[in-house]
C-alpha atoms as a PDB file:
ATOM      1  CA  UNK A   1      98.587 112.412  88.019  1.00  0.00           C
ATOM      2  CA  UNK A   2      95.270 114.089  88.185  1.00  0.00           C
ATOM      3  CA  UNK A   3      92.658 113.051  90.225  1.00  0.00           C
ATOM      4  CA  UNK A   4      88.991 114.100  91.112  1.00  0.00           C
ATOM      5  CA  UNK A   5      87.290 112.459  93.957  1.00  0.00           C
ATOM      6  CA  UNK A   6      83.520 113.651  94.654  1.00  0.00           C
ATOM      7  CA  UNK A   7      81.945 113.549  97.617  1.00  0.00           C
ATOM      8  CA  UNK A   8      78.060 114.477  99.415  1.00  0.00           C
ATOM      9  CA  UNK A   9      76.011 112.457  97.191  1.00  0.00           C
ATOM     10  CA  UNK A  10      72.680 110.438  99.106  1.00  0.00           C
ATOM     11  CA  UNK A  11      69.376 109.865  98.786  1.00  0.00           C
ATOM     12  CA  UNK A  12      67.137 112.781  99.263  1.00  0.00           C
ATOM     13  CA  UNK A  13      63.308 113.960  98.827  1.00  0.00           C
ATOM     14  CA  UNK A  14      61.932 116.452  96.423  1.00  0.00           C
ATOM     15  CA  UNK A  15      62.230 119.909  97.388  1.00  0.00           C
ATOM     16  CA  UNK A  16      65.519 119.119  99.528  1.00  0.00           C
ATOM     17  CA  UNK A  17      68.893 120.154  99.226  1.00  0.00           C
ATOM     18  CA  UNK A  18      72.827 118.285  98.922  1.00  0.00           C
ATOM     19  CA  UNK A  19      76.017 119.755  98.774  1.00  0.00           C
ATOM     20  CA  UNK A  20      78.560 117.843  96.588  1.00  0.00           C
ATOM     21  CA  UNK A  21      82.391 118.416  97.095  1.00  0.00           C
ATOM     22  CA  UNK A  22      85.338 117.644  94.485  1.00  0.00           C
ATOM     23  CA  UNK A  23      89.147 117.197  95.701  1.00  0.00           C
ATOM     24  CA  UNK A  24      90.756 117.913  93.080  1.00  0.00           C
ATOM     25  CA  UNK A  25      94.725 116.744  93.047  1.00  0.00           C
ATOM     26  CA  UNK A  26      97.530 116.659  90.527  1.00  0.00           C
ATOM     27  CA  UNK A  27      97.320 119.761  88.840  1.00  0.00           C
ATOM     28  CA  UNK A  28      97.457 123.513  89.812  1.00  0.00           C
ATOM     29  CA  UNK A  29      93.749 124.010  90.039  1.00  0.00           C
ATOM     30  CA  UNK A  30      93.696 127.706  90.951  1.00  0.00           C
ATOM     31  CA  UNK A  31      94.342 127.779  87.119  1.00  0.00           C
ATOM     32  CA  UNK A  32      91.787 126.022  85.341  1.00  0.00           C
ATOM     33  CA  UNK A  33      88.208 125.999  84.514  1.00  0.00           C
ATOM     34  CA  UNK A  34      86.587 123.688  86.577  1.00  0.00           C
ATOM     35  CA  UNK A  35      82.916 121.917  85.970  1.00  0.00           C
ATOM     36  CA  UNK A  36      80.339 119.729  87.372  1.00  0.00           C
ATOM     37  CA  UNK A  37      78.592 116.964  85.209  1.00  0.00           C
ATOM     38  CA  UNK A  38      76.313 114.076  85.679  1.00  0.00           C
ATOM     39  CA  UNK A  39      75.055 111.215  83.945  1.00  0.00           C
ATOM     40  CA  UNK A  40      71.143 110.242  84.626  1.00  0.00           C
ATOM     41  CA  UNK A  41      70.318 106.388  84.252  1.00  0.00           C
ATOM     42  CA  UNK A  42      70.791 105.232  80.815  1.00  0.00           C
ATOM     43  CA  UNK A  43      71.744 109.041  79.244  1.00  0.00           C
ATOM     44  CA  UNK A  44      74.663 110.482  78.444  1.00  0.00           C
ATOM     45  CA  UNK A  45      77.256 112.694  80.685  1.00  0.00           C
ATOM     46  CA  UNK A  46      76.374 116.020  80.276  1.00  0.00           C
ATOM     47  CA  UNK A  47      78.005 119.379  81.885  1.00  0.00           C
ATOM     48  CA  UNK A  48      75.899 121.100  84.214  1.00  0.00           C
ATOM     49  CA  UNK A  49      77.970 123.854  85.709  1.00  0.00           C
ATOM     50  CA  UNK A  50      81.237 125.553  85.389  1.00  0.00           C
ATOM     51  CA  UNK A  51      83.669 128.190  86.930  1.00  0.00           C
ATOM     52  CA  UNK A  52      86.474 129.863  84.975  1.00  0.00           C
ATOM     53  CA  UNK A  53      89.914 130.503  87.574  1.00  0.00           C
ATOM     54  CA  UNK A  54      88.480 134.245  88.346  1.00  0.00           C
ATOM     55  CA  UNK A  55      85.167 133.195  89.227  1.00  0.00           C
ATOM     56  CA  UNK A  56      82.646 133.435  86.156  1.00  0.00           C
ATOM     57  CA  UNK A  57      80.096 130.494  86.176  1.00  0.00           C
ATOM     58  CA  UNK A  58      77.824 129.647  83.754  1.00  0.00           C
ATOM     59  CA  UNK A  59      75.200 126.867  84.527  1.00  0.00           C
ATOM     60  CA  UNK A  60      72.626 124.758  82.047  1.00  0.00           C
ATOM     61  CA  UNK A  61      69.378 125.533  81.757  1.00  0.00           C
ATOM     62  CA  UNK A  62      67.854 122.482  83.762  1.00  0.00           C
ATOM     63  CA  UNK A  63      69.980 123.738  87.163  1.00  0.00           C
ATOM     64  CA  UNK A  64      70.000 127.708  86.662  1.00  0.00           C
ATOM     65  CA  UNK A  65      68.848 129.151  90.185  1.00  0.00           C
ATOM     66  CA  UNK A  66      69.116 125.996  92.264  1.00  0.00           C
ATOM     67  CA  UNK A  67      72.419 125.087  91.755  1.00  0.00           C
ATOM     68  CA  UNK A  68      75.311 127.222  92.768  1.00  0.00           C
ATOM     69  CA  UNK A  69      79.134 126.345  91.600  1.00  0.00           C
ATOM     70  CA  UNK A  70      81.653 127.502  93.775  1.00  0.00           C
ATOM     71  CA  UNK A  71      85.629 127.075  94.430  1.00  0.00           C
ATOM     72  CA  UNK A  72      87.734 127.171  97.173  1.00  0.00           C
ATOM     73  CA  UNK A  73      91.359 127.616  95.594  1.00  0.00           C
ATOM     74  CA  UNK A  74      93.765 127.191  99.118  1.00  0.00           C
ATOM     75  CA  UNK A  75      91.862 123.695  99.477  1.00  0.00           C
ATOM     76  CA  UNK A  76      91.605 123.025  95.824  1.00  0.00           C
ATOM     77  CA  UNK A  77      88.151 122.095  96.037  1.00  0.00           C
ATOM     78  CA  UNK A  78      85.565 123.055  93.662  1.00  0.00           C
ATOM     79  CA  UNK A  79      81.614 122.907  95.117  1.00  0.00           C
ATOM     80  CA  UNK A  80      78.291 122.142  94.149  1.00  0.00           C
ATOM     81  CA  UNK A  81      75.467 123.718  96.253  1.00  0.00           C
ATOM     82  CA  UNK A  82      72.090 121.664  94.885  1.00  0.00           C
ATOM     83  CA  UNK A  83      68.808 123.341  95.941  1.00  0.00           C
ATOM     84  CA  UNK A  84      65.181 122.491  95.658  1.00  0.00           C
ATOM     85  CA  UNK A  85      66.427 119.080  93.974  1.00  0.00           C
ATOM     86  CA  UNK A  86      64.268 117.206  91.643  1.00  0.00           C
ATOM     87  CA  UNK A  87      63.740 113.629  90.582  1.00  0.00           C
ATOM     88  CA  UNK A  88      65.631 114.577  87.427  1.00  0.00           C
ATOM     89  CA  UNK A  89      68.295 115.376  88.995  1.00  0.00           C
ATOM     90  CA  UNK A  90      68.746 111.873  90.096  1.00  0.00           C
ATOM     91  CA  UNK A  91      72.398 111.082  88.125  1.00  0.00           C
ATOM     92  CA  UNK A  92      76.008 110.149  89.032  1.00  0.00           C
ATOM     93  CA  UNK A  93      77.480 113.395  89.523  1.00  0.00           C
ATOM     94  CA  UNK A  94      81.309 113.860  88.745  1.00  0.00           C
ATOM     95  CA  UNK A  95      83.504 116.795  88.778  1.00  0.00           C
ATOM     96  CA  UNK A  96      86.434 117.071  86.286  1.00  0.00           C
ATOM     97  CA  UNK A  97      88.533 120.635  84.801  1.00  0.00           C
ATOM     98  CA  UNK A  98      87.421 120.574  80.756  1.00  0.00           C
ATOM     99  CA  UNK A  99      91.148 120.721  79.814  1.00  0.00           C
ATOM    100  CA  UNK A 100      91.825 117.097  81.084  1.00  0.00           C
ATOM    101  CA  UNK A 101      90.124 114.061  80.141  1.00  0.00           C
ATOM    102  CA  UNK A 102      89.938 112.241  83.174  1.00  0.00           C
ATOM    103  CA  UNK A 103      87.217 111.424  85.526  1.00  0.00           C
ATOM    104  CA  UNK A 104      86.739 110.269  89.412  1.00  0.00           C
ATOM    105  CA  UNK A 105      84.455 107.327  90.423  1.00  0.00           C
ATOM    106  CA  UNK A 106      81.786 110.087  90.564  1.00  0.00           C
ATOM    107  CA  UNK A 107      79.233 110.524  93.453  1.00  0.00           C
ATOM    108  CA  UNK A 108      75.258 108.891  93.680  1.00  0.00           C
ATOM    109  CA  UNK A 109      72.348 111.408  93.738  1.00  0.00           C
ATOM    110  CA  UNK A 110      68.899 109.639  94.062  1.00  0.00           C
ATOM    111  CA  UNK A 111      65.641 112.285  94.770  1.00  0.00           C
ATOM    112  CA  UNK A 112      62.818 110.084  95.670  1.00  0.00           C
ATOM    113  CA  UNK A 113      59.683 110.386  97.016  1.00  0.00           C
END
C-alpha cells in the first residue's frame, strides 16, 4: 500500500525558513519521480516541485530560488527546503510520486506576520 506522510510544517514569519519531510512507504521510491504540492485556502492543489530518480528537479515559478527539492533514497524520504517564505506560501503542503494517485494527510504551513 503506498503511503506519504509529511512532516515540518508550523507557523512561521515572513522572511523565515521550514524544512518539510515526506516518508514515503509502499513502493520502491528510488524509482520514481517524486513531487511536492500544496493547496492554499480555498484554491486548488497545485505541484510546486519535483525530482526525477537521478536527480533532475524542476520547480514552479512562484518557489524557483527559495525552495530546494531534495531526496534521500536509503531513507526513502524526499525533502523540501523552504527559504525566505512568504504569506503565499501559506497552504497544506503534501508530497506524493506523480505515477500514483494517492495522497497523505498533508502538512500545515501558515507565514504570518
Amino acid at each position: 500500500q503506498v503511503q506519504f506522510v509529511e512532516s515540518g510544517g508550523g507557523l512561521v514569519q515572513p522572511g523565515e525558513s521550514l524544512r518539510l519531510s515526506c516518508a514515503a512507504s509502499g513502493f520502491t521510491f528510488s524509482r520514481y519521480t517524486m513531487a511536492w504540492y500544496r493547496q492554499p485556502p480555498g484554491k486548488e492543489r497545485e505541484s510546486i516541485a519535483r525530482i526525477t530518480p537521478s536527480g533532475s528537479t524542476i520547480y514552479a515559478d512562484s518557489v524557483k530560488g527559495r525552495f530546494t527539492i531534495s531526496r534521500d533514497n536509503a531513507k526513502n524520504t524526499l525533502i523540501l527546503q523552504m527559504n525566505s517564505l512568504k504569506l503565499e506560501d501559506t497552504a497544506v503542503y503534501y508530497c506524493s510520486a506523480p505515477t500514483f494517485a494517492s495522497w497523505g494527510q498533508g502538512t500545515q504551513v501558515t507565514v504570518s506576520s
